[in-house]
C-alpha atoms as a PDB file:
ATOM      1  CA  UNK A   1      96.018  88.762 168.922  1.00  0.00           C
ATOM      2  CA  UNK A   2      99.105  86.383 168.332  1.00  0.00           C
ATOM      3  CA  UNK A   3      99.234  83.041 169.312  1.00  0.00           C
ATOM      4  CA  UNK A   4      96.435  80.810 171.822  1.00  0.00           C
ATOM      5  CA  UNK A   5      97.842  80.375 174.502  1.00  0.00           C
ATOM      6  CA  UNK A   6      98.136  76.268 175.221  1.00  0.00           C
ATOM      7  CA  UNK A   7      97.328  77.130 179.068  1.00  0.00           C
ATOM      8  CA  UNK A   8      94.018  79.014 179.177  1.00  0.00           C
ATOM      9  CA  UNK A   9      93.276  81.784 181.914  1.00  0.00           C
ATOM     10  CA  UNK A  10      90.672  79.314 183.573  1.00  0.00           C
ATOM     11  CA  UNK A  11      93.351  77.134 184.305  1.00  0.00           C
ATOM     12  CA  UNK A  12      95.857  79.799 184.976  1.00  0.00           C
ATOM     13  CA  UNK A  13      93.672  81.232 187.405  1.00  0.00           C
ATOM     14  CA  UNK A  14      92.924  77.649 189.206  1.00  0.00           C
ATOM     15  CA  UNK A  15      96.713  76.998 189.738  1.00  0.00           C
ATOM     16  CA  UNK A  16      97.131  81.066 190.821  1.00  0.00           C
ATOM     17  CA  UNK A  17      94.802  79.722 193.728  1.00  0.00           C
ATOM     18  CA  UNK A  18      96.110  76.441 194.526  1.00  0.00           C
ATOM     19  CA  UNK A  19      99.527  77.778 195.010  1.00  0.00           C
ATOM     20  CA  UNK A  20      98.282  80.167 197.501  1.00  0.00           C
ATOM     21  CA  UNK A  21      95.887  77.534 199.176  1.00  0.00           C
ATOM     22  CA  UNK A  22      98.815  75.180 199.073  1.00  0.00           C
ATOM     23  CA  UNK A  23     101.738  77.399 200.589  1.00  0.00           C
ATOM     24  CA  UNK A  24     103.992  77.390 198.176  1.00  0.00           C
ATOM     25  CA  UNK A  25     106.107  80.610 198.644  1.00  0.00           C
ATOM     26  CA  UNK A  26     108.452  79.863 195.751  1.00  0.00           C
ATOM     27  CA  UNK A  27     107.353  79.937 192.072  1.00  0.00           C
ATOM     28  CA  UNK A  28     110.154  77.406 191.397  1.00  0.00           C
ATOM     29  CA  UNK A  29     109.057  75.158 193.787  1.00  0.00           C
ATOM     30  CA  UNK A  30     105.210  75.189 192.734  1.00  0.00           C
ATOM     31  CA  UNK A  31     105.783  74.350 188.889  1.00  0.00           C
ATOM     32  CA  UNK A  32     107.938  71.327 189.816  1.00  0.00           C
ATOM     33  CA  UNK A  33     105.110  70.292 192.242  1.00  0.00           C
ATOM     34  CA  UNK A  34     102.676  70.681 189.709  1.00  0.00           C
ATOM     35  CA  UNK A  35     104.478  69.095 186.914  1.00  0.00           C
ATOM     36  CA  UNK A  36     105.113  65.690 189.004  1.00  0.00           C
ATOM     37  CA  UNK A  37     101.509  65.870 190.315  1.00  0.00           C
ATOM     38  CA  UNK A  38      98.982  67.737 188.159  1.00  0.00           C
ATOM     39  CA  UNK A  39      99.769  66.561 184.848  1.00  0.00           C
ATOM     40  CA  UNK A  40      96.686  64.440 184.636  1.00  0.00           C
ATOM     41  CA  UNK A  41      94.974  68.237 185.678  1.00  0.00           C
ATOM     42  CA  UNK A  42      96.883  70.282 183.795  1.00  0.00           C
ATOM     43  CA  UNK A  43      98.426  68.455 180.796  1.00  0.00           C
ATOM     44  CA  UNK A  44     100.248  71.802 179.563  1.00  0.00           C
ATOM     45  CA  UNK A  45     102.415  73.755 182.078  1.00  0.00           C
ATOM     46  CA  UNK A  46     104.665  76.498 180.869  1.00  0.00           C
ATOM     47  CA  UNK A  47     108.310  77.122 181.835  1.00  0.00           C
ATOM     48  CA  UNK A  48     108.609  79.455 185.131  1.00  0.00           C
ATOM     49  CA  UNK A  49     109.793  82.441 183.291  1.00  0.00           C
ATOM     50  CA  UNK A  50     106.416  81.999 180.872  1.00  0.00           C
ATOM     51  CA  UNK A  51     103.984  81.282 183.979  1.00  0.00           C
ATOM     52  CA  UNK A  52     105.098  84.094 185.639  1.00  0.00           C
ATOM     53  CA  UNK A  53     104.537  86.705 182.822  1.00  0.00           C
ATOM     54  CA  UNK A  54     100.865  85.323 182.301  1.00  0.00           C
ATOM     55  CA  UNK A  55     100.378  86.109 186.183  1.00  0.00           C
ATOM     56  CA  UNK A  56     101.533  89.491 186.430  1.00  0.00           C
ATOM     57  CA  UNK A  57      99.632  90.383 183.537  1.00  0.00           C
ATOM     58  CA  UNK A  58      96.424  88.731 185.214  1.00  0.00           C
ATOM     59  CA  UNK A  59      95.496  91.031 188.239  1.00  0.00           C
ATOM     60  CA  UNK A  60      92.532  92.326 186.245  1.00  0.00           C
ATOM     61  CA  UNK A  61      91.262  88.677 185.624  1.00  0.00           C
ATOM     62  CA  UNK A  62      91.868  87.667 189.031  1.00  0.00           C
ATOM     63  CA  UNK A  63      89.716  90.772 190.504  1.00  0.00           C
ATOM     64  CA  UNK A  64      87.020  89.950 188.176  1.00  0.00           C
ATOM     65  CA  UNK A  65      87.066  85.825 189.526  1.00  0.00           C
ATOM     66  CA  UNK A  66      87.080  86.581 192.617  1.00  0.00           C
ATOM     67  CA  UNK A  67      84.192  89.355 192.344  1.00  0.00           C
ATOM     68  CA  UNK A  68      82.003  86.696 190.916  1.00  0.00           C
ATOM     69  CA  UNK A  69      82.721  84.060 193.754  1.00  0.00           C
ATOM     70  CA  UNK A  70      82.385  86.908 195.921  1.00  0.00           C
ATOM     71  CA  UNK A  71      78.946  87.696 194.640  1.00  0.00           C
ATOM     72  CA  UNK A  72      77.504  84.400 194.628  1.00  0.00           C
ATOM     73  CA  UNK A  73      77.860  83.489 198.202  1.00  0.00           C
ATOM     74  CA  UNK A  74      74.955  83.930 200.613  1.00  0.00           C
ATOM     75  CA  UNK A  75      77.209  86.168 202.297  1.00  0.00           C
ATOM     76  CA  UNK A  76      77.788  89.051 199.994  1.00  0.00           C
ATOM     77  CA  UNK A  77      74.796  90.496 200.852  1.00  0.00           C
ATOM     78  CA  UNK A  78      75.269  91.284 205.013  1.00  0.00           C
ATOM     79  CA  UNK A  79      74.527  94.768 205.961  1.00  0.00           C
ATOM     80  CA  UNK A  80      77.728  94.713 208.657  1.00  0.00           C
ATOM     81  CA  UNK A  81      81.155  95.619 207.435  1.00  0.00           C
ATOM     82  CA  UNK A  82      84.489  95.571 208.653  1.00  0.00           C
ATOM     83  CA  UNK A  83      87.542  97.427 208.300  1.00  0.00           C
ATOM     84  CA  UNK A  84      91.324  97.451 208.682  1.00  0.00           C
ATOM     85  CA  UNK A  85      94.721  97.734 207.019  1.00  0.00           C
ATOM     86  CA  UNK A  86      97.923  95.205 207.799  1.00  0.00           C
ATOM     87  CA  UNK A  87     101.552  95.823 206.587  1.00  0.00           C
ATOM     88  CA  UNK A  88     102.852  93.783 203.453  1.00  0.00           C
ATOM     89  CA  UNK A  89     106.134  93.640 204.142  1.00  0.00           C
ATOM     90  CA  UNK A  90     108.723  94.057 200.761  1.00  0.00           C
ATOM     91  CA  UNK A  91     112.109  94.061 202.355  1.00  0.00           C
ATOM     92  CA  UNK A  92     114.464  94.171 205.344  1.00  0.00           C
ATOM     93  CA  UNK A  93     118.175  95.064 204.298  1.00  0.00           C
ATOM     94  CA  UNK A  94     118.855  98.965 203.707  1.00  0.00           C
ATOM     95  CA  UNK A  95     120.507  97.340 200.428  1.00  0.00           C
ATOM     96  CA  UNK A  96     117.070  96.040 199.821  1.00  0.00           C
ATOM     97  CA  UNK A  97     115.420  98.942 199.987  1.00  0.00           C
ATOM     98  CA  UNK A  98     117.841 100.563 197.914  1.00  0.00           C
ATOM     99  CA  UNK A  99     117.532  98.463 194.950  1.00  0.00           C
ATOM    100  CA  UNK A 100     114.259  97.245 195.046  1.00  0.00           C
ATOM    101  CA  UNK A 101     111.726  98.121 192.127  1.00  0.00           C
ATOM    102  CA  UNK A 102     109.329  99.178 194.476  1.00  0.00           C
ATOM    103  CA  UNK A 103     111.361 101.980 196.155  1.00  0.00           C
ATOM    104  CA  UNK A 104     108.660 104.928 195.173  1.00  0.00           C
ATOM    105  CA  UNK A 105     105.478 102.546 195.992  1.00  0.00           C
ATOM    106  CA  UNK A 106     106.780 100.641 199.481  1.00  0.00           C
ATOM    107  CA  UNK A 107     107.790 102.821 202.332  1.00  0.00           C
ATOM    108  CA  UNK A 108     108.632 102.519 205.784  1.00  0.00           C
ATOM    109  CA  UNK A 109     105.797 102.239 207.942  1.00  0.00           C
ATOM    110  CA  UNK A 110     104.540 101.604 211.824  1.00  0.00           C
ATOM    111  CA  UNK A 111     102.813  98.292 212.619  1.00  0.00           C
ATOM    112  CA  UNK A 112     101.235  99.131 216.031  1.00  0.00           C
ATOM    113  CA  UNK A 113      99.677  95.734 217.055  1.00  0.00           C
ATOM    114  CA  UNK A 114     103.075  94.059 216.549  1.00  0.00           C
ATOM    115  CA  UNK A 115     105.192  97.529 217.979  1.00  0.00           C
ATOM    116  CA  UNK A 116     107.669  97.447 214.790  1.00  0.00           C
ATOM    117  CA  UNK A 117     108.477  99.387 211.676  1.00  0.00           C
ATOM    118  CA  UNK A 118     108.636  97.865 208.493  1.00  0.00           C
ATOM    119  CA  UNK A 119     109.589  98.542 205.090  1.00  0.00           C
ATOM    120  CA  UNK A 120     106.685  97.401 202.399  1.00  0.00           C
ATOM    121  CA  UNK A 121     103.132  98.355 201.692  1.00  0.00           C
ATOM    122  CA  UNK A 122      99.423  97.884 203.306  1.00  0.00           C
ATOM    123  CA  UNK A 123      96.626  96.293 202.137  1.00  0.00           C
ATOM    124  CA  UNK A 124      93.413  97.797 203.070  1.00  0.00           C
ATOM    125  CA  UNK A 125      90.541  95.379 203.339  1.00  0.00           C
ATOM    126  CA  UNK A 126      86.986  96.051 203.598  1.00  0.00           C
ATOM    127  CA  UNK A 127      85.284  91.892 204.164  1.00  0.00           C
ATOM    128  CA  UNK A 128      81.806  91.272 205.945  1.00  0.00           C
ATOM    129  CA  UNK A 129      81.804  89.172 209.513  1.00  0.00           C
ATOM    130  CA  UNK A 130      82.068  86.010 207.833  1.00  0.00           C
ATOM    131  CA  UNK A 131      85.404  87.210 206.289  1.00  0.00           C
ATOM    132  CA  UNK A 132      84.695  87.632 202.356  1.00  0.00           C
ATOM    133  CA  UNK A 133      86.631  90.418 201.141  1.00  0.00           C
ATOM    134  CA  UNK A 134      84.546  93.118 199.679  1.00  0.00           C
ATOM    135  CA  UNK A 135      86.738  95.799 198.582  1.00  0.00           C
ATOM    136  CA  UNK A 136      90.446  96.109 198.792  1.00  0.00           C
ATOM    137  CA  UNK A 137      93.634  98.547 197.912  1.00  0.00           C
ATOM    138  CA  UNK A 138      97.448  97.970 197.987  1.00  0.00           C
ATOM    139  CA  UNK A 139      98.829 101.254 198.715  1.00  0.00           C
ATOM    140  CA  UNK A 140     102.223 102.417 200.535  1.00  0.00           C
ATOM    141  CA  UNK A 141     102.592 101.817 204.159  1.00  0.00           C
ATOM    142  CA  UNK A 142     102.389 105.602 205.308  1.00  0.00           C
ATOM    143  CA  UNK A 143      99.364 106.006 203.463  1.00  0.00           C
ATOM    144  CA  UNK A 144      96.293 107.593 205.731  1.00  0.00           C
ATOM    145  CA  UNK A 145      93.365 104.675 206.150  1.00  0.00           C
ATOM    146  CA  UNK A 146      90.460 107.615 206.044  1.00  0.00           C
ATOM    147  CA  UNK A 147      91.639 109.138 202.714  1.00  0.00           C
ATOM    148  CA  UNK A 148      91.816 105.232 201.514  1.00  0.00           C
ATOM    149  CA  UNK A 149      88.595 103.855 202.543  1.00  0.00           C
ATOM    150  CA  UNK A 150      87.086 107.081 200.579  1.00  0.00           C
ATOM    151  CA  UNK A 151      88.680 106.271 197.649  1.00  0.00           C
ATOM    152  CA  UNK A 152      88.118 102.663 197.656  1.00  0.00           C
ATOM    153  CA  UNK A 153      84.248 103.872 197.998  1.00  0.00           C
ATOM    154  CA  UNK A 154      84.284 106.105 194.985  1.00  0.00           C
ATOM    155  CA  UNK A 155      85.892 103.707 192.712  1.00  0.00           C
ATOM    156  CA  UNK A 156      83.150 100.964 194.097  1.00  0.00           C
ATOM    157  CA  UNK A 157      80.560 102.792 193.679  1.00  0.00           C
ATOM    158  CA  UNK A 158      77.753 100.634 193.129  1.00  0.00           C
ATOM    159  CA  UNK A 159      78.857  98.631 196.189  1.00  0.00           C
ATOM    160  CA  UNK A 160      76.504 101.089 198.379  1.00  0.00           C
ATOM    161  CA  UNK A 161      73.939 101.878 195.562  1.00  0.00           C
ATOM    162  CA  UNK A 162      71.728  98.893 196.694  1.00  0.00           C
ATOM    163  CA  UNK A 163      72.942  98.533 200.262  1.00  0.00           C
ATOM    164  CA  UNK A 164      70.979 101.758 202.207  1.00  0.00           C
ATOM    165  CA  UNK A 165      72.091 101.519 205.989  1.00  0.00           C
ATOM    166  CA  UNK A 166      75.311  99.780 205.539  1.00  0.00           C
ATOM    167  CA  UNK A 167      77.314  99.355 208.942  1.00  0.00           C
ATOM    168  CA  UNK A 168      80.727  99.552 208.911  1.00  0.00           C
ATOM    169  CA  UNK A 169      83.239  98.831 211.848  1.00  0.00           C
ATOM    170  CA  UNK A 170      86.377 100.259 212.110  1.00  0.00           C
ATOM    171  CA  UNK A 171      89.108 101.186 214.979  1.00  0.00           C
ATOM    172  CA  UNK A 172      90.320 104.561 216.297  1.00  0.00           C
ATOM    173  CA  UNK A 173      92.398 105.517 213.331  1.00  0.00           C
ATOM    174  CA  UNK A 174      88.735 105.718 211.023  1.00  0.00           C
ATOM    175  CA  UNK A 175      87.764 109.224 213.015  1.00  0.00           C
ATOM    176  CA  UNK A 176      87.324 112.398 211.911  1.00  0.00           C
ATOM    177  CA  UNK A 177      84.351 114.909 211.689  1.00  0.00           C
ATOM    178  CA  UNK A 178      84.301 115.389 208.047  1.00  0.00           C
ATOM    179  CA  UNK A 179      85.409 111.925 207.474  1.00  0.00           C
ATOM    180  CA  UNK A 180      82.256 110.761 209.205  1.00  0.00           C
ATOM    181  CA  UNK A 181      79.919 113.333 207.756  1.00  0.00           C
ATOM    182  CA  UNK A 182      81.120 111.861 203.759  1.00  0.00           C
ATOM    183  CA  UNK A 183      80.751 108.106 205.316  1.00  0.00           C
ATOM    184  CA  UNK A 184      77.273 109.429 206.355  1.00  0.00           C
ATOM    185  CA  UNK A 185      76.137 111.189 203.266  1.00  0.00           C
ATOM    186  CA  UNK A 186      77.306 107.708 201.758  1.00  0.00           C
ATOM    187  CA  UNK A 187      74.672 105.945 203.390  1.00  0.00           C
ATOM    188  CA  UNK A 188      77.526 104.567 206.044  1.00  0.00           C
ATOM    189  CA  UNK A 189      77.207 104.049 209.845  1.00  0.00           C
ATOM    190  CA  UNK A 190      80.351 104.093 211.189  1.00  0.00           C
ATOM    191  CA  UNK A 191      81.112 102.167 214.497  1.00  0.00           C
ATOM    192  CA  UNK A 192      84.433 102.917 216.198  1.00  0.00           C
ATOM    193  CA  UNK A 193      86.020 103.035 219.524  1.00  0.00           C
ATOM    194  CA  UNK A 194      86.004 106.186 221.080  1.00  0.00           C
ATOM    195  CA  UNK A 195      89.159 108.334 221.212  1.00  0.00           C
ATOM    196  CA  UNK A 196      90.771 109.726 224.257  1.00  0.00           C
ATOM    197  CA  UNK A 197      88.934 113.091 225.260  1.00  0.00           C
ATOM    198  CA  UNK A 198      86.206 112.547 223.421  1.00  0.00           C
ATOM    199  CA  UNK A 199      82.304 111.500 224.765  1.00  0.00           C
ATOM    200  CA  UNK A 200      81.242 107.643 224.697  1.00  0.00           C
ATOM    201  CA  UNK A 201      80.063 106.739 221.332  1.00  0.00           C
ATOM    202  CA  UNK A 202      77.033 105.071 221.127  1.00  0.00           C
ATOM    203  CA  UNK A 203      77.160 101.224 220.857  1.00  0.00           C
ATOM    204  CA  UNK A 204      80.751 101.246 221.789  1.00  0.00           C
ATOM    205  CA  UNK A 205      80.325  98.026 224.150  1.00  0.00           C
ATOM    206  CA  UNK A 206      78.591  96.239 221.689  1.00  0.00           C
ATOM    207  CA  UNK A 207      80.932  96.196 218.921  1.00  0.00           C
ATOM    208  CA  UNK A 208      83.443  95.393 220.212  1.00  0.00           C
ATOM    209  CA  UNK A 209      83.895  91.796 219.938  1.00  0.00           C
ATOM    210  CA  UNK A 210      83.013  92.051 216.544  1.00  0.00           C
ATOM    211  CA  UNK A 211      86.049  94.121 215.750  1.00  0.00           C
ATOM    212  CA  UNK A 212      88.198  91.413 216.807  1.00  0.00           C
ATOM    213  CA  UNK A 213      86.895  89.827 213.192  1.00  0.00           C
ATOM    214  CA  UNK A 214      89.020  91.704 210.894  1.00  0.00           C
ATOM    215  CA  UNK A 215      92.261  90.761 212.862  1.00  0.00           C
ATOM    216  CA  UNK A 216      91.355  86.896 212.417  1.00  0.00           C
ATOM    217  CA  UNK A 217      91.080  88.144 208.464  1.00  0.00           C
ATOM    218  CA  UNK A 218      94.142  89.667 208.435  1.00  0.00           C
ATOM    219  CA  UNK A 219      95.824  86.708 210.625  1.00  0.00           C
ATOM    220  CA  UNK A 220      94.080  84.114 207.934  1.00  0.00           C
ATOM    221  CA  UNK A 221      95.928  85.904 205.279  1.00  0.00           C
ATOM    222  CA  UNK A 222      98.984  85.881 207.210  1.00  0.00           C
ATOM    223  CA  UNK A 223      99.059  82.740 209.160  1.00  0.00           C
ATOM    224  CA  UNK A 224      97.740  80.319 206.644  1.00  0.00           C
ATOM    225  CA  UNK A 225      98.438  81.761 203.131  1.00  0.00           C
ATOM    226  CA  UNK A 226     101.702  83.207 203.745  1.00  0.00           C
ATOM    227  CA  UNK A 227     101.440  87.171 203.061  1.00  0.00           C
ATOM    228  CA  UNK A 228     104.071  87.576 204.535  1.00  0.00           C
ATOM    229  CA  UNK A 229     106.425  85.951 202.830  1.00  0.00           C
ATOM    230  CA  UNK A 230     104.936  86.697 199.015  1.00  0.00           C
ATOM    231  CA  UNK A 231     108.417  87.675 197.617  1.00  0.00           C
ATOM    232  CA  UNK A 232     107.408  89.890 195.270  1.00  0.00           C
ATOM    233  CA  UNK A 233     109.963  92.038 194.210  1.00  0.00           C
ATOM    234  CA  UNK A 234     108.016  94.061 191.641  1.00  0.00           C
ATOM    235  CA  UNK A 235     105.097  96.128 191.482  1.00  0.00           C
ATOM    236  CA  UNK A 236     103.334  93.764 189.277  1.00  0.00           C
ATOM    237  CA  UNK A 237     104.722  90.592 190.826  1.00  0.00           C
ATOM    238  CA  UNK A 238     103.746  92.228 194.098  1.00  0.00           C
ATOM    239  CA  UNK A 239      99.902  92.535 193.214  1.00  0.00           C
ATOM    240  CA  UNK A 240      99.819  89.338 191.728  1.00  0.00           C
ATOM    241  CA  UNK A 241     100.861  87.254 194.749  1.00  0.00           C
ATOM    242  CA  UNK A 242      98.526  89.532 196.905  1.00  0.00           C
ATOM    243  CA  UNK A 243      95.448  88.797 194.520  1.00  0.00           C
ATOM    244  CA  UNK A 244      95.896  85.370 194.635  1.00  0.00           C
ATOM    245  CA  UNK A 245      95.775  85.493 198.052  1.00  0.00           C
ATOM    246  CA  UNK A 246      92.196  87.511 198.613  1.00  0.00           C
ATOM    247  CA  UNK A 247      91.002  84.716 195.572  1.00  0.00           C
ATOM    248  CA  UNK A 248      92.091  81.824 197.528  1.00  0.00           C
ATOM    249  CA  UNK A 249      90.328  83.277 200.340  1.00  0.00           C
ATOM    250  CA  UNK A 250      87.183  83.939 198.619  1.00  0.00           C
ATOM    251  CA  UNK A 251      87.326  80.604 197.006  1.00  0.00           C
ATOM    252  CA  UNK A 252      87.271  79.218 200.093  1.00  0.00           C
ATOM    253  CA  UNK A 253      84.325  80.930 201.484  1.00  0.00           C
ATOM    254  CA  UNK A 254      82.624  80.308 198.290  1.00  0.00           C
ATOM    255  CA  UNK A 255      83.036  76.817 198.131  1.00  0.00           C
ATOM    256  CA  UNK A 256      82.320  76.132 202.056  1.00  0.00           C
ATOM    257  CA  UNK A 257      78.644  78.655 201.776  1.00  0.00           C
ATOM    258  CA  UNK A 258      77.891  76.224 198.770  1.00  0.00           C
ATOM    259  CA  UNK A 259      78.304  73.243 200.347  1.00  0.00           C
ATOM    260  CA  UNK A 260      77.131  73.570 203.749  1.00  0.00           C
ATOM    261  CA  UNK A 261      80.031  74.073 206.044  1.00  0.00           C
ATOM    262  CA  UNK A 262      79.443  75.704 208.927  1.00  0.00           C
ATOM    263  CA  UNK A 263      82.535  78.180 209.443  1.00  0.00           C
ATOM    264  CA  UNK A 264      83.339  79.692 205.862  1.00  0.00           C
ATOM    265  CA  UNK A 265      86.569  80.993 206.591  1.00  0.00           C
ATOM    266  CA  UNK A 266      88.022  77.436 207.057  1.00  0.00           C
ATOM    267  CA  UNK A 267      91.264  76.873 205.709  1.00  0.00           C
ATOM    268  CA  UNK A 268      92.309  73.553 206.753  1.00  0.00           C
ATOM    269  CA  UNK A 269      90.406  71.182 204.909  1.00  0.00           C
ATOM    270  CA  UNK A 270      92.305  72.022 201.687  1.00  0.00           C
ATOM    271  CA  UNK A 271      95.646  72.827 203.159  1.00  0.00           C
ATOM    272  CA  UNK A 272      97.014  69.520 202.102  1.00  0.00           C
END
């Protein structure tokens, strides 16, 4: 209803993903870039203000894109998952955090493999060994990874309808007795360290190494398309940025499985 847009949502989607795979923090910054060197591309660009709305209405049409790269990779398919959450920090000022829109959604939470607190979200990633993101959440940084996972099952359903004797990895904070027994009746083997005072889990020595995987993931997303520094300072404009993010990724692994390459998680031939 209303009036066609001049930009369509293919194309609003393709520059969503370029600015990601590009680095460019600032929204400001990217539309001048693109104007001065896309215009043979893209010959309609809206105003900021106009580009931004689009986006933040978008999250719905950037899950569904990146589903369907996700899907036709060679990859989708592995029977080994892994698992993890990593802080999305929102803010660092107490004034910050006093104003922000987001107060009510971001809290303060404890990053233990950097020793800090921080005041923001997590995003919880489920992504096979080669690093394509399967299933994801945003939710606020105190929220318990267990209770998460579980939900992020239910509402993906179908993910483990075809997939009988699914693997998944995760460290000591996916534990639990009745958290294993619902991964179980799932149709989930769950590999974990073992906890302190507890017997030696099965497979523990093999699985190891392969846990390292999900902390490259996270450090891909952090490192190389700047998660860190997504300054959203809405809820919307927060899950935006983050989505265009897990597309860019998937894009990437996409576009290396169909052309041959052989690491798919390989950033740097496009980071230019």
């Amino acid at each position: 209803m209303g009036i066609t847009p001049q930009l369509t949502d293919a194309e609003l989607v393709t520059l969503a993903m370029m600015r990601a795979m590009l680095g460019f923090t600032s929204e400001a910054r990217w539309i001048r870039h693109a104007r001065v060197h896309l215009r043979h591309l893209f010959p309609y660009l809206p105003q900021q203000s106009g580009c931004n709305k689009r986006l933040r209405k978008a999250a719905e049409l950037l899950r569904r894109v990146t589903r369907i790269l996700a899907t036709r990779t060679s990859v989708w398919s592995d029977d080994v998952w892994v698992v993890d959450s990593t802080p999305v920090e929102c803010g660092r000022s107490r004034e910050t955090v006093k104003r922000s829109d987001l107060a009510g959604w971001a809290q303060y939470g404890y990053c233990a493999s950097h020793s800090r607190f921080f005041w923001g979200l997590r995003l919880h990633l489920v992504c096979t060994l080669q690093g394509l993101p399967i299933a994801f959440a945003l939710t606020g940084a105190k929220a318990d990874e267990r209770e998460t996972l579980l939900d992020l099952l239910a509402a993906e359903s179908h993910l483990l309808a075809t997939r009988p004797g699914q693997t998944l990895i995760g460290d000591k904070k996916y534990y639990g007795r009745a958290f294993e027994r619902e991964l179980a009746q799932q149709g989930l083997q769950l590999l974990r360290p073992t906890r302190k005072g507890e017997r030696q889990l099965p497979g523990g020595s093999l699985f190891k190494p392969l846990r390292q995987v999900i902390e490259s993931v996270n450090e891909t997303f952090k490192g190389q398309l700047d998660l860190e520094h997504h300054r959203g300072r809405t809820p919307r404009g927060v899950i935006a940025r983050v989505m265009q993010r897990i597309l860019a990724l998937t894009a990437v692994i996409w576009h290396n499985d169909h052309t041959g390459q052989a690491t798919l998680r390989q950033l740097t031939s496009y980071d230019h």
